[in-house]
C-alpha atoms as a PDB file:
ATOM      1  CA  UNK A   1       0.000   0.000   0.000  1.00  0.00           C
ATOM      2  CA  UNK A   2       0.851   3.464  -1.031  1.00  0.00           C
ATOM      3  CA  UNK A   3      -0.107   6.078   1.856  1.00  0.00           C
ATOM      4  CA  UNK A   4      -1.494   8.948  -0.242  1.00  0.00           C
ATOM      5  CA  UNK A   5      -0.423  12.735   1.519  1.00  0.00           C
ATOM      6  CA  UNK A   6      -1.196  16.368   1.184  1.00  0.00           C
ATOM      7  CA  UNK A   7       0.772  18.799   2.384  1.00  0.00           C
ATOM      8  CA  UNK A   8      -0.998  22.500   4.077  1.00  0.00           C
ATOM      9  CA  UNK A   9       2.109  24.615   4.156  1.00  0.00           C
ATOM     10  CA  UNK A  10       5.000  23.528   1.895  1.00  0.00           C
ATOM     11  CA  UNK A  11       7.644  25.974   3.758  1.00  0.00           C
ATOM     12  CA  UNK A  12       9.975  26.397   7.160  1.00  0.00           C
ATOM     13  CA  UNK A  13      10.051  22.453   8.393  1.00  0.00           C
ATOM     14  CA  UNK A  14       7.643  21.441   5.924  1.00  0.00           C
ATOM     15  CA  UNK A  15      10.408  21.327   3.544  1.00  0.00           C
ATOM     16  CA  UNK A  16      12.088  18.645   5.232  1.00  0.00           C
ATOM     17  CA  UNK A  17       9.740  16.584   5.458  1.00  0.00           C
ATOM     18  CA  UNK A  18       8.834  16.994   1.816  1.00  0.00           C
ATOM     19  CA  UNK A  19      12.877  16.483   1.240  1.00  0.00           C
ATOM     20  CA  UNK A  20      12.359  12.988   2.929  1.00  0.00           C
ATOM     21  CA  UNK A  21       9.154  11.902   1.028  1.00  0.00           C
ATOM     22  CA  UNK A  22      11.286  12.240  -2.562  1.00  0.00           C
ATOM     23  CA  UNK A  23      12.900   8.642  -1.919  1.00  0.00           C
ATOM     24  CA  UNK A  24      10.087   7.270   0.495  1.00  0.00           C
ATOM     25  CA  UNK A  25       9.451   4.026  -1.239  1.00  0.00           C
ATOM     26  CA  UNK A  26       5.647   3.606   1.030  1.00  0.00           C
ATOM     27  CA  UNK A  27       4.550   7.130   0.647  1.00  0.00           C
ATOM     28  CA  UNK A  28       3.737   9.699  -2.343  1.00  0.00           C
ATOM     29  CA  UNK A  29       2.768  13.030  -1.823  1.00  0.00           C
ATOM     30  CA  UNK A  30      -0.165  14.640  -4.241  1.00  0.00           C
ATOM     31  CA  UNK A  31      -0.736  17.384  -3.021  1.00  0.00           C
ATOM     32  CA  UNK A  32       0.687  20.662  -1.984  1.00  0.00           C
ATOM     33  CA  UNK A  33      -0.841  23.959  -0.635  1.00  0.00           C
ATOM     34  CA  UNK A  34       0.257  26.911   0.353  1.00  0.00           C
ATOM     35  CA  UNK A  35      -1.197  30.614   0.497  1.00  0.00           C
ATOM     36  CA  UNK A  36       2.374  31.597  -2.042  1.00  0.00           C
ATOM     37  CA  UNK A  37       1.786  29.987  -5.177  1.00  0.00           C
ATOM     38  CA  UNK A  38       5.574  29.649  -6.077  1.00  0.00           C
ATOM     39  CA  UNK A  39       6.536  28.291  -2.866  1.00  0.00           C
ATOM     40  CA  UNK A  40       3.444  25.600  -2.899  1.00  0.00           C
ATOM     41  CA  UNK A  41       4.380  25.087  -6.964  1.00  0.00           C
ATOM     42  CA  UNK A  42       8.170  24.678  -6.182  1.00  0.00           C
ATOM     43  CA  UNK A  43       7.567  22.042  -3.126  1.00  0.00           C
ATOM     44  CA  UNK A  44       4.899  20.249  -5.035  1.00  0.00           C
ATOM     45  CA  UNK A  45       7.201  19.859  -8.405  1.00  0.00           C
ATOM     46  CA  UNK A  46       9.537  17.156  -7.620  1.00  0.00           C
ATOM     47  CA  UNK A  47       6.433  14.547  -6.663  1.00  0.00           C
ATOM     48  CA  UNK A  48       4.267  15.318  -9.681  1.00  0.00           C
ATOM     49  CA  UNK A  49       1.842  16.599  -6.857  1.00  0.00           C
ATOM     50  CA  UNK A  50      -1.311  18.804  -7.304  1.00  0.00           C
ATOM     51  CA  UNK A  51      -0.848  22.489  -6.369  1.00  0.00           C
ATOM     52  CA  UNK A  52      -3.434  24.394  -4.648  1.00  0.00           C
ATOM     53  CA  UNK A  53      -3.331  27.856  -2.763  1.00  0.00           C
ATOM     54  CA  UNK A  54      -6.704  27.038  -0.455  1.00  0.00           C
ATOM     55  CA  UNK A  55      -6.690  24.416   1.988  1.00  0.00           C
ATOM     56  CA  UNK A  56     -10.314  23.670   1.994  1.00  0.00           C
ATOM     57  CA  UNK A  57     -10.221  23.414  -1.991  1.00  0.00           C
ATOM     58  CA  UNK A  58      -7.510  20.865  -1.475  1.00  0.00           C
ATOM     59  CA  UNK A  59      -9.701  19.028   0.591  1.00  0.00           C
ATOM     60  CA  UNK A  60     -12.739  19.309  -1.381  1.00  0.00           C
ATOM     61  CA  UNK A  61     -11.003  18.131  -5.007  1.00  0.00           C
ATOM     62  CA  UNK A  62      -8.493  15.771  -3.305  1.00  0.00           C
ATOM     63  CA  UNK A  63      -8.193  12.569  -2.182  1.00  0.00           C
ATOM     64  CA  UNK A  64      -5.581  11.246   0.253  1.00  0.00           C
ATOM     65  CA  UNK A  65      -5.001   9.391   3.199  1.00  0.00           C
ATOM     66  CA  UNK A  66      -3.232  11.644   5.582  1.00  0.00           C
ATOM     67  CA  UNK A  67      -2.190  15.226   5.854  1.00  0.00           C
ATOM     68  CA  UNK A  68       0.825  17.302   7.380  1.00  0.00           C
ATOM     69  CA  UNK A  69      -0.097  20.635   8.519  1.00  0.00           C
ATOM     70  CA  UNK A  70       2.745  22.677   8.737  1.00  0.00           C
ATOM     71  CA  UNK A  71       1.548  25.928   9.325  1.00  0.00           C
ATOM     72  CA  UNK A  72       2.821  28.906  12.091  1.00  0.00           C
ATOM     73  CA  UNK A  73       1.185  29.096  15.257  1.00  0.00           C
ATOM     74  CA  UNK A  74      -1.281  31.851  14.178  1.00  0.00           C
ATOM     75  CA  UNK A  75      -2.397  30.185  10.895  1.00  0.00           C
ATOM     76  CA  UNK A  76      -4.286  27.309  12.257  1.00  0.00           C
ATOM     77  CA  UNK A  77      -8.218  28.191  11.596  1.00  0.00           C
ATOM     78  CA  UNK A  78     -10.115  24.921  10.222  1.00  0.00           C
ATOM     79  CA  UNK A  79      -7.404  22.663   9.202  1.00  0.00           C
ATOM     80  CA  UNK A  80      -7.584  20.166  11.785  1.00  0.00           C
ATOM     81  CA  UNK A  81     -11.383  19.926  11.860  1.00  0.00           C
ATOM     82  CA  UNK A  82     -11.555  19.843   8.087  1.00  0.00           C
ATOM     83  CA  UNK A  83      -9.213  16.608   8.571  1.00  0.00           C
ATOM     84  CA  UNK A  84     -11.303  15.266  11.117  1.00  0.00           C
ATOM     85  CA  UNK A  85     -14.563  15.408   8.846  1.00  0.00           C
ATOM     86  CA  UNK A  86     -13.125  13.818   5.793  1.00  0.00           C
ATOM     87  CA  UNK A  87     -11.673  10.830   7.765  1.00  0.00           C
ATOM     88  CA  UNK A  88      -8.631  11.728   7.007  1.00  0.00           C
ATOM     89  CA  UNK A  89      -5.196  10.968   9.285  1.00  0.00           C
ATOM     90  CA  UNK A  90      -3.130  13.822  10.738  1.00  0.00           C
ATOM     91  CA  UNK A  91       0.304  15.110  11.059  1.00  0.00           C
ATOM     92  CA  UNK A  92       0.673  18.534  12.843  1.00  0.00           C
ATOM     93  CA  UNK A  93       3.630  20.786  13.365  1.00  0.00           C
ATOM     94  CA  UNK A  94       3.918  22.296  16.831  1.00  0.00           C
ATOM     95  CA  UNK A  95       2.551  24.594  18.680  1.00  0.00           C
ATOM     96  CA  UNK A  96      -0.641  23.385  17.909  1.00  0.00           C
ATOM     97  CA  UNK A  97      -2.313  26.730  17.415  1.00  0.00           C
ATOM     98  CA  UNK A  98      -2.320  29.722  20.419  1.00  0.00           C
ATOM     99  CA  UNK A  99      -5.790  29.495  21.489  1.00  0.00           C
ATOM    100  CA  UNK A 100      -6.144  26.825  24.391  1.00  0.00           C
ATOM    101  CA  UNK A 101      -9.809  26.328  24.224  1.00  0.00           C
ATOM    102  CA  UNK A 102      -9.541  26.033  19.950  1.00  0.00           C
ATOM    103  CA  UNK A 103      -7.048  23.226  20.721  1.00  0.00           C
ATOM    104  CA  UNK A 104      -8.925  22.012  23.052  1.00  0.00           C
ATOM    105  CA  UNK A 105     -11.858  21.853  20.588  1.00  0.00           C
ATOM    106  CA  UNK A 106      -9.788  20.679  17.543  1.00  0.00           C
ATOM    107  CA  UNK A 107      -8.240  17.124  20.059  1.00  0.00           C
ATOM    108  CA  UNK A 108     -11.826  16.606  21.035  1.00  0.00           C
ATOM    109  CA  UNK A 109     -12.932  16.334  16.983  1.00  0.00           C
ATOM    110  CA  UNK A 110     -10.225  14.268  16.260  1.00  0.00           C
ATOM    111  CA  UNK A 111     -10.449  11.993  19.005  1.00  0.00           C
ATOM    112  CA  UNK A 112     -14.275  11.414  18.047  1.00  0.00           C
ATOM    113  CA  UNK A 113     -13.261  10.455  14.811  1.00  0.00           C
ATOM    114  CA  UNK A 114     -11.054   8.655  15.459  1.00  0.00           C
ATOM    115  CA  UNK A 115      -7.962   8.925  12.756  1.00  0.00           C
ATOM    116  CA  UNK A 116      -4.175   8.253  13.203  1.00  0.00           C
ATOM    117  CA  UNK A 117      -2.229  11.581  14.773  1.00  0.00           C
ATOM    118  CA  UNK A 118       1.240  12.478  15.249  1.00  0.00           C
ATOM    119  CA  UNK A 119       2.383  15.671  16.069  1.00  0.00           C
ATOM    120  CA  UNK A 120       6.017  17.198  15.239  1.00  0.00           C
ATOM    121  CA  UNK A 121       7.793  16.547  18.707  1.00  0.00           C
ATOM    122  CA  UNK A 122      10.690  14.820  16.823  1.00  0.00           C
ATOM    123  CA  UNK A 123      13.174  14.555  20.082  1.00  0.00           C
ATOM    124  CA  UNK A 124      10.707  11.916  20.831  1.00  0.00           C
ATOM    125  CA  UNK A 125      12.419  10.097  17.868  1.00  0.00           C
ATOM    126  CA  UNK A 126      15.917  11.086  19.355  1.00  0.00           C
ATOM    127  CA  UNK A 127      18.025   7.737  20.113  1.00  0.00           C
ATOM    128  CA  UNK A 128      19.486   9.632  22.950  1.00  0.00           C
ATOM    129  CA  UNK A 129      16.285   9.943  24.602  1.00  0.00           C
ATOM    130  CA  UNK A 130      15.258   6.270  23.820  1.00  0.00           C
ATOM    131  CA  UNK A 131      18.831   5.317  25.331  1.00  0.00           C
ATOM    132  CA  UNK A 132      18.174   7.548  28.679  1.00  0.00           C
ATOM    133  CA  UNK A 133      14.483   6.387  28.997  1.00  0.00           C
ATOM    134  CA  UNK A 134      15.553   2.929  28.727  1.00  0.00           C
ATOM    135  CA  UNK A 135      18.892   3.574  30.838  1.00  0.00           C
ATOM    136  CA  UNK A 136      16.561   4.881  34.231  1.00  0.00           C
ATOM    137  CA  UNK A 137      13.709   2.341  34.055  1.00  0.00           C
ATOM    138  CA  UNK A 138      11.934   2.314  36.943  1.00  0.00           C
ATOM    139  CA  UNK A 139      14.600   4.258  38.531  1.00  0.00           C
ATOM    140  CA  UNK A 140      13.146   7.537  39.745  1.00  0.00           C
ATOM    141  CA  UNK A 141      13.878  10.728  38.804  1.00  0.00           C
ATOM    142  CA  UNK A 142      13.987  13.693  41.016  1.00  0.00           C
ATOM    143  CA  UNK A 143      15.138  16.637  39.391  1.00  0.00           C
ATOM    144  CA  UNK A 144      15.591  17.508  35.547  1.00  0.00           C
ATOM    145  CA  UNK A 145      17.469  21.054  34.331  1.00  0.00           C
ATOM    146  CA  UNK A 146      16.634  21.433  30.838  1.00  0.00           C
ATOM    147  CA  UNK A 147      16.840  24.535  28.569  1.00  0.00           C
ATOM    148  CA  UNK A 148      16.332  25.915  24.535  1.00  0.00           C
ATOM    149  CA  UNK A 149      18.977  28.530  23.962  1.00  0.00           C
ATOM    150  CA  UNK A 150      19.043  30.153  20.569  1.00  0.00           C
ATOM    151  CA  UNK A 151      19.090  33.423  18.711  1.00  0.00           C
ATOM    152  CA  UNK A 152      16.266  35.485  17.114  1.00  0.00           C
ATOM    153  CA  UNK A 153      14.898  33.624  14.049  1.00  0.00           C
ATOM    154  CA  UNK A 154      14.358  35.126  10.900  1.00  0.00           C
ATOM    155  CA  UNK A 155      14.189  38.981   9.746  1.00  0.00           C
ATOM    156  CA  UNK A 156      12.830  42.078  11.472  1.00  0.00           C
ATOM    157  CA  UNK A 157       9.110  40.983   9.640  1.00  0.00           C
ATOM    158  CA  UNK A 158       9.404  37.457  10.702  1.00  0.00           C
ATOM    159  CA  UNK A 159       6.144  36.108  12.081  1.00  0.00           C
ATOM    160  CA  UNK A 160       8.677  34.448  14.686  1.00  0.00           C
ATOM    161  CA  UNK A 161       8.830  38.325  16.584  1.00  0.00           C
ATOM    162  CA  UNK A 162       5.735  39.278  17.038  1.00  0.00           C
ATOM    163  CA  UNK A 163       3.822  37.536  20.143  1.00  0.00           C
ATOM    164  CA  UNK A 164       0.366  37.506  18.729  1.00  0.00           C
ATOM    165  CA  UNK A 165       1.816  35.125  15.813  1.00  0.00           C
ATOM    166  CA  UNK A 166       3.974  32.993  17.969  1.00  0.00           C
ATOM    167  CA  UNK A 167       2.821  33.019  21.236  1.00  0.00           C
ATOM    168  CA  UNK A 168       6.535  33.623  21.806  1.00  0.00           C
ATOM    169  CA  UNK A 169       9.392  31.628  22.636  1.00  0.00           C
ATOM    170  CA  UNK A 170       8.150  29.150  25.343  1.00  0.00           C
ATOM    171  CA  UNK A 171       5.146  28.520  23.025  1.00  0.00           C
ATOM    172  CA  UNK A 172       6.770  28.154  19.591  1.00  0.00           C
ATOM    173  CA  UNK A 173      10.018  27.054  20.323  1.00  0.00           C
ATOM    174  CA  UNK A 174      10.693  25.596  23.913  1.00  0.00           C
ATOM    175  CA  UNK A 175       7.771  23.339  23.795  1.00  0.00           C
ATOM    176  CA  UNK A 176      10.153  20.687  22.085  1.00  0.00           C
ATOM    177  CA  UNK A 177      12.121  21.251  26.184  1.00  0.00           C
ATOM    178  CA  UNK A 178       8.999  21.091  28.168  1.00  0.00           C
ATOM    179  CA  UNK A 179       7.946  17.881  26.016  1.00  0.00           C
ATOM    180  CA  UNK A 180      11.441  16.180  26.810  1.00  0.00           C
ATOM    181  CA  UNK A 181      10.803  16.998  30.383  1.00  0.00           C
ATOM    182  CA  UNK A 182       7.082  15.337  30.280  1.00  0.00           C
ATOM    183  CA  UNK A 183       9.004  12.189  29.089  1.00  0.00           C
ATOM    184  CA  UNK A 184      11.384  11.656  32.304  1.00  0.00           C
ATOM    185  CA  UNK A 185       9.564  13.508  34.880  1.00  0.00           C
ATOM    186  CA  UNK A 186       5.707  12.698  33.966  1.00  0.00           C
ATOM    187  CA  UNK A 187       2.444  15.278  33.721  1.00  0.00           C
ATOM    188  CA  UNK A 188       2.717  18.742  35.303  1.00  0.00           C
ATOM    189  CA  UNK A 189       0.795  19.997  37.618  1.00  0.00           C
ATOM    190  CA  UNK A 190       1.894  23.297  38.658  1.00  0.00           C
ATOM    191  CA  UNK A 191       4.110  25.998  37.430  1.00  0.00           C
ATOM    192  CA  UNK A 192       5.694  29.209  38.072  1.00  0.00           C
ATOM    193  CA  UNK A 193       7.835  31.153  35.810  1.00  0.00           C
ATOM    194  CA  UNK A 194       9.781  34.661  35.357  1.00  0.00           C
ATOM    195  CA  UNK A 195      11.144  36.327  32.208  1.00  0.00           C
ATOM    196  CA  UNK A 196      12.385  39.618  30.641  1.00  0.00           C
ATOM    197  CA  UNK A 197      13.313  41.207  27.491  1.00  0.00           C
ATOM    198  CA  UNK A 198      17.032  42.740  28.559  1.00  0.00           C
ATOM    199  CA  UNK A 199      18.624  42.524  25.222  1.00  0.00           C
ATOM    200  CA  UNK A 200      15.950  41.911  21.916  1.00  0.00           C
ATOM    201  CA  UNK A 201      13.770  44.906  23.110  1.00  0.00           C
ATOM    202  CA  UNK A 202      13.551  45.980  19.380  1.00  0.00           C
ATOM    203  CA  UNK A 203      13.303  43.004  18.135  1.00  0.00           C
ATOM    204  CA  UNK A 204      10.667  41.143  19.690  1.00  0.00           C
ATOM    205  CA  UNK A 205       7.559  41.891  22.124  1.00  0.00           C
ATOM    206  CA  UNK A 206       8.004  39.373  24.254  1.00  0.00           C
ATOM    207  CA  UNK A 207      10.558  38.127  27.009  1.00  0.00           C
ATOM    208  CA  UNK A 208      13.965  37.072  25.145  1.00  0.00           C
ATOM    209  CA  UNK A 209      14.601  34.871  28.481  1.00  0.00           C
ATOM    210  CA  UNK A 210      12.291  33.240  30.536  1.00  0.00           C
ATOM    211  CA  UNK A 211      12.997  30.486  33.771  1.00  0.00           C
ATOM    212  CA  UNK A 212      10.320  28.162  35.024  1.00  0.00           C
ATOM    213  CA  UNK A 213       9.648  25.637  38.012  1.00  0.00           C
ATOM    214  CA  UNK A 214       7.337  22.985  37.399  1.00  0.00           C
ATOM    215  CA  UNK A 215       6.121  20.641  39.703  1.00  0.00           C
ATOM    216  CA  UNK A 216       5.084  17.207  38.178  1.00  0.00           C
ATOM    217  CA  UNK A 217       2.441  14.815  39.428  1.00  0.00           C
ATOM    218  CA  UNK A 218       5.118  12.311  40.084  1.00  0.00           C
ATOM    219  CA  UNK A 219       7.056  13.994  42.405  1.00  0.00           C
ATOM    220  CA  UNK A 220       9.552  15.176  40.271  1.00  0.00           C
ATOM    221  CA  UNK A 221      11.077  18.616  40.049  1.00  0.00           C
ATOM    222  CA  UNK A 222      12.148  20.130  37.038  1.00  0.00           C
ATOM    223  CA  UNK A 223      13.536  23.915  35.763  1.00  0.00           C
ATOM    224  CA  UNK A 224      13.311  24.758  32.196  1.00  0.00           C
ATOM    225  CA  UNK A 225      15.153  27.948  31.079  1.00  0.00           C
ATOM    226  CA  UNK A 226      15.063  30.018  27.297  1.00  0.00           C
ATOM    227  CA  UNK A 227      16.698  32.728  25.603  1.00  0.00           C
ATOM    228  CA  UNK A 228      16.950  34.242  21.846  1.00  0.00           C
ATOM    229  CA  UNK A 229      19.994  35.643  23.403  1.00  0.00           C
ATOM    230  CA  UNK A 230      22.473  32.685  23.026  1.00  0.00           C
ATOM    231  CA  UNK A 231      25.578  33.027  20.375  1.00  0.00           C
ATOM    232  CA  UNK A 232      25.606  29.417  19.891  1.00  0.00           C
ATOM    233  CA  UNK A 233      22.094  26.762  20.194  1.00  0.00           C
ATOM    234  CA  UNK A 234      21.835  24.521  22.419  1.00  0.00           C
ATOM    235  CA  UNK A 235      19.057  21.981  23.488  1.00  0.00           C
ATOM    236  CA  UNK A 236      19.824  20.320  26.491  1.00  0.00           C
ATOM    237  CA  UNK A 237      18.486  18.136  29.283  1.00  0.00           C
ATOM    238  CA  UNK A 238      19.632  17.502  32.482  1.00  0.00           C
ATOM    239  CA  UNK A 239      18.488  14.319  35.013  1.00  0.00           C
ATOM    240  CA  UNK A 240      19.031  13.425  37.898  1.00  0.00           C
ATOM    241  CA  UNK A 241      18.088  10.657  40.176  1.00  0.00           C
ATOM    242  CA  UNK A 242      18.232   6.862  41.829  1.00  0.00           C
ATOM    243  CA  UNK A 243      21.929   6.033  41.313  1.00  0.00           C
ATOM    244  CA  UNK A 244      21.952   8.381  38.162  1.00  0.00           C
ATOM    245  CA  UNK A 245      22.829  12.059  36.732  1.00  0.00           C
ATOM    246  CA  UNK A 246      22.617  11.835  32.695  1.00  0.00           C
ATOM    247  CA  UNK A 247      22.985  14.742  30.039  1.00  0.00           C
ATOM    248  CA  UNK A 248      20.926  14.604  27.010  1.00  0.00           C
ATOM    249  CA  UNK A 249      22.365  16.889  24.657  1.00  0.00           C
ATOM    250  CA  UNK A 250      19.887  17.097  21.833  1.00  0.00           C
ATOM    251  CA  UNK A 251      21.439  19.662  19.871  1.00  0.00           C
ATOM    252  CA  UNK A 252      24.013  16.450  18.704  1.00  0.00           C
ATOM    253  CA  UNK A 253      21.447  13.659  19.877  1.00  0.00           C
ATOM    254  CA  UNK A 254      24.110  12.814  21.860  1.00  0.00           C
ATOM    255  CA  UNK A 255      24.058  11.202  25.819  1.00  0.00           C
ATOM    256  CA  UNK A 256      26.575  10.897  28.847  1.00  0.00           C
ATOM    257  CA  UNK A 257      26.911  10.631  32.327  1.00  0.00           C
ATOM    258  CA  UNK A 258      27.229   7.995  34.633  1.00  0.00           C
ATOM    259  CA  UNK A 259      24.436   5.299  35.824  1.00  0.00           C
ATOM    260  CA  UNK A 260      24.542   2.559  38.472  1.00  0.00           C
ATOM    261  CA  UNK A 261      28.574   3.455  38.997  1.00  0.00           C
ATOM    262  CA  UNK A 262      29.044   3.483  34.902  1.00  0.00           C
ATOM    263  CA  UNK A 263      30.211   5.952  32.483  1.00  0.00           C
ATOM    264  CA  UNK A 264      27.686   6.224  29.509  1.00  0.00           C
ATOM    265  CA  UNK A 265      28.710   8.182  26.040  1.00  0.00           C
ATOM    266  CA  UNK A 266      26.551   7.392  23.541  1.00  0.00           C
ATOM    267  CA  UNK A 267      26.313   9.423  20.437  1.00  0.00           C
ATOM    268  CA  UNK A 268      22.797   8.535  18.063  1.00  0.00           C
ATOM    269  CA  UNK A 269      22.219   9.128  14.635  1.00  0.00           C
ATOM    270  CA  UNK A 270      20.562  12.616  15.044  1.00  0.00           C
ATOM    271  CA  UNK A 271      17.385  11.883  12.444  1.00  0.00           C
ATOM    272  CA  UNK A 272      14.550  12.584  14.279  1.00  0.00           C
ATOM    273  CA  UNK A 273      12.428  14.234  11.113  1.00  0.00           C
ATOM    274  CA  UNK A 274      12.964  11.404   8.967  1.00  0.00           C
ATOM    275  CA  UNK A 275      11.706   8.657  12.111  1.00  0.00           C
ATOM    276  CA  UNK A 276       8.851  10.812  13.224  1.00  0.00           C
ATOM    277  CA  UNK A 277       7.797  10.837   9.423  1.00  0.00           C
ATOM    278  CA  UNK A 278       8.216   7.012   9.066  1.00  0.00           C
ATOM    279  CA  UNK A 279       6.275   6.256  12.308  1.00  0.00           C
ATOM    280  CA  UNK A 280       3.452   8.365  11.026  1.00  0.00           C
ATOM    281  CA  UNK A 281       2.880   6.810   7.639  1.00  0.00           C
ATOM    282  CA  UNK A 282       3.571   3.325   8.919  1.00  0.00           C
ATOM    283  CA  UNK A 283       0.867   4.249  11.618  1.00  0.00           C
ATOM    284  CA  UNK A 284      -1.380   4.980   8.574  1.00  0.00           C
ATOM    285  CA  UNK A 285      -0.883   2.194   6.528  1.00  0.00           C
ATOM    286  CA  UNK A 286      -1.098  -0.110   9.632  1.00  0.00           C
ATOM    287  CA  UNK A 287      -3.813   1.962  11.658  1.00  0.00           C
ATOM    288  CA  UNK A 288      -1.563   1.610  14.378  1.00  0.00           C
ATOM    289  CA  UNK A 289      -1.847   4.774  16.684  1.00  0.00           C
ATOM    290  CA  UNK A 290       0.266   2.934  18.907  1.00  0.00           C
ATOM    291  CA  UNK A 291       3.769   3.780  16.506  1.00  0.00           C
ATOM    292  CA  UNK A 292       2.859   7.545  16.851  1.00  0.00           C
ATOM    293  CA  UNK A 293       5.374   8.605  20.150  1.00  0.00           C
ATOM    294  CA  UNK A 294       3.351  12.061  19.935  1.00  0.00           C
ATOM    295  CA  UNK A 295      -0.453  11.865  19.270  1.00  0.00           C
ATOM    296  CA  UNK A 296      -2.295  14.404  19.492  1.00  0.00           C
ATOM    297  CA  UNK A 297      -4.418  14.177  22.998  1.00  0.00           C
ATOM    298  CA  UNK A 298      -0.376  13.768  24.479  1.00  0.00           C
ATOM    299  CA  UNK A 299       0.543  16.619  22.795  1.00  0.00           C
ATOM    300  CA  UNK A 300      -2.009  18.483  24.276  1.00  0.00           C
ATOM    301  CA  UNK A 301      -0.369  17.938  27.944  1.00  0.00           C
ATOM    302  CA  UNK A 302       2.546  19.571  26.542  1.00  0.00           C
ATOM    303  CA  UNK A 303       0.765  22.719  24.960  1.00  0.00           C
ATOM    304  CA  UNK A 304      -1.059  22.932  28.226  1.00  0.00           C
ATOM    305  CA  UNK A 305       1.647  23.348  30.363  1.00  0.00           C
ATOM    306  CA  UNK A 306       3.495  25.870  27.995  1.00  0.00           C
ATOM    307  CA  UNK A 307       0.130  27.639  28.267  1.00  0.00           C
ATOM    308  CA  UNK A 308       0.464  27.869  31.682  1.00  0.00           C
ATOM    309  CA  UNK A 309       4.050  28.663  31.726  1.00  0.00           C
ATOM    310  CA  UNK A 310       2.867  31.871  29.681  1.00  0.00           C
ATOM    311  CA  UNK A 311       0.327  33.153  31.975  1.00  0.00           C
ATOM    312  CA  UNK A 312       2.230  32.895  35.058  1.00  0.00           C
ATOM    313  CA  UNK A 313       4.864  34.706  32.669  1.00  0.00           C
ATOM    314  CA  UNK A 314       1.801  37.542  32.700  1.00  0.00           C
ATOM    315  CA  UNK A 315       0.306  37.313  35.904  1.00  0.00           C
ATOM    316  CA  UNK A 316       3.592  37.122  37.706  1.00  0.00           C
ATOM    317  CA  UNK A 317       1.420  34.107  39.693  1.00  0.00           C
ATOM    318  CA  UNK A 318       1.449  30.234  40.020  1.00  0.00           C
ATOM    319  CA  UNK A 319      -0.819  28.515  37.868  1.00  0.00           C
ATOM    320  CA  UNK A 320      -2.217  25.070  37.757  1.00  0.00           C
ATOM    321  CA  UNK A 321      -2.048  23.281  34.335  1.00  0.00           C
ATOM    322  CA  UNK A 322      -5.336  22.012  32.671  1.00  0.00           C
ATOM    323  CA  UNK A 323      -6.011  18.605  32.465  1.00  0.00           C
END
């Protein structure tokens, strides 16, 4: 079998997924939109694929078997649902929108219906994380120090800068650190969270560095830290715990420390896209939901909390994660 996909935003990360589909010997892509005609045309060129500049056109003259949507943060309208009514499967790029309550709405439509999901956490797909997570067991872990340091993407009208398209950085960005923490130190419950703008006060209108403290229904601790500051990127997670303190550097998909009274360095292949990707259309073609590391209702739990993170960012107050 064949899995059939359409593409809704053939730009940004979209591109490398697109990249990975041109030798992907169980999947063909047929169609392509895009609201810029020459970027959806270019993207949809190499697979022979249909080219549309309307989503819900696409949908309505189409037929496929799954769809990525890889569209900003502030671009998400009807995509989802329009998924959800045709049956069709879904891969969506993070942050799943910027509206908690829309999200809400859109996991609720898909969950009725009941198609395969995946959504674009790819460090789930890091071997460096499966090495750790299978490393600890049922060891338990009591703290974890992650952080996403980076600089400011894009130009001075990048969609990136302005908050009401992003939802900023914890949102758009440092939701692939909160998710990592989710894996190791479970659900959270409660945050709190600082953050200023010391440096990228023209730039952006949002903090350029923010600090949170979450407390996890498991016991665990954790801090997760972010900056558009940084010279250099870096994606890195800290744990410690029973008998262990392990570094996930995710930057290089890379892993050391010690565990149990031995040294670990293991270095993994670093491609995440491509095995997120896989897992999806394999899901598909099996209509195994199972292979999917990052369905949608999980994802959720990870939006969540970086919607919480953001209004104790505004309210300068604790705040209790949805559930």
């Amino acid at each position: 079998m064949t899995v059939n996909l359409a593409f809704i935003g053939a730009g940004g990360i979209a591109s490398t997924h697109l990249e990975h589909l041109r030798s992907h010997e169980g999947a063909a892509v047929v169609a392509v939109c895009d609201i810029n005609e020459t970027v959806a045309q270019t993207a949809a060129q190499p697979h022979d694929a249909a080219v549309f500049t309307d989503h819900r056109a696409m949908y309505e003259q189409c037929s496929f078997d799954a769809v990525v949507i890889a569209v900003p943060p502030f671009a998400h309208t009807d995509q989802e649902r329009l998924a959800g009514e045709a049956g069709v499967d879904c891969f969506v790029e993070k942050p799943l929108g910027l509206d908690a309550t829309t999200v809400r709405e859109r996991a609720r439509t898909l969950a009725e219906v009941n198609v395969i999901t995946q959504v674009g956490h790819m460090t789930r797909y890091a071997d460096s994380l499966e090495r750790a997570r299978a490393l600890i067991g049922e060891r338990t872990v009591s703290l974890v120090d992650a952080h996403w340091w980076c600089g400011v993407p894009g130009d001075e009208d990048h969609w990136w800068r302005s908050k009401d398209h992003s939802g900023g950085q914890v949102i758009e960005q440092a939701t692939h650190t909160y998710d990592v923490v989710r894996q190791f130190a479970g659900d959270v419950t409660s945050v709190s969270a600082v953050g200023g703008n010391a440096v990228n006060t023209e730039a952006l209108d949002f903090e350029d560095s923010t600090a949170a403290v979450l407390e996890h229904e498991t016991g665990t601790i954790s801090q997760v830290s972010a900056t558009s500051t940084a010279s250099e990127f870096s994606h890195t997670v800290r744990l410690a715990g029973d008998g262990f303190a392990l570094t996930l550097d995710l930057g290089d998909d890379r892993l050391t420390g010690t565990i149990g009274g031995e040294s670990i360095a293991f270095q993994g292949n670093g491609e995440m896209y491509a095995k997120e990707l896989d897992a999806f259309v394999e899901a598909v073609e099996t209509r195994d939901q199972s292979l999917c590391r990052s369905p949608y209702d999980d994802a959720l739990a990870t939006f969540e909390t970086t919607i919480a993170v953001d209004q104790a960012l505004r309210t300068g107050e604790p705040q209790e994660v949805a559930k």
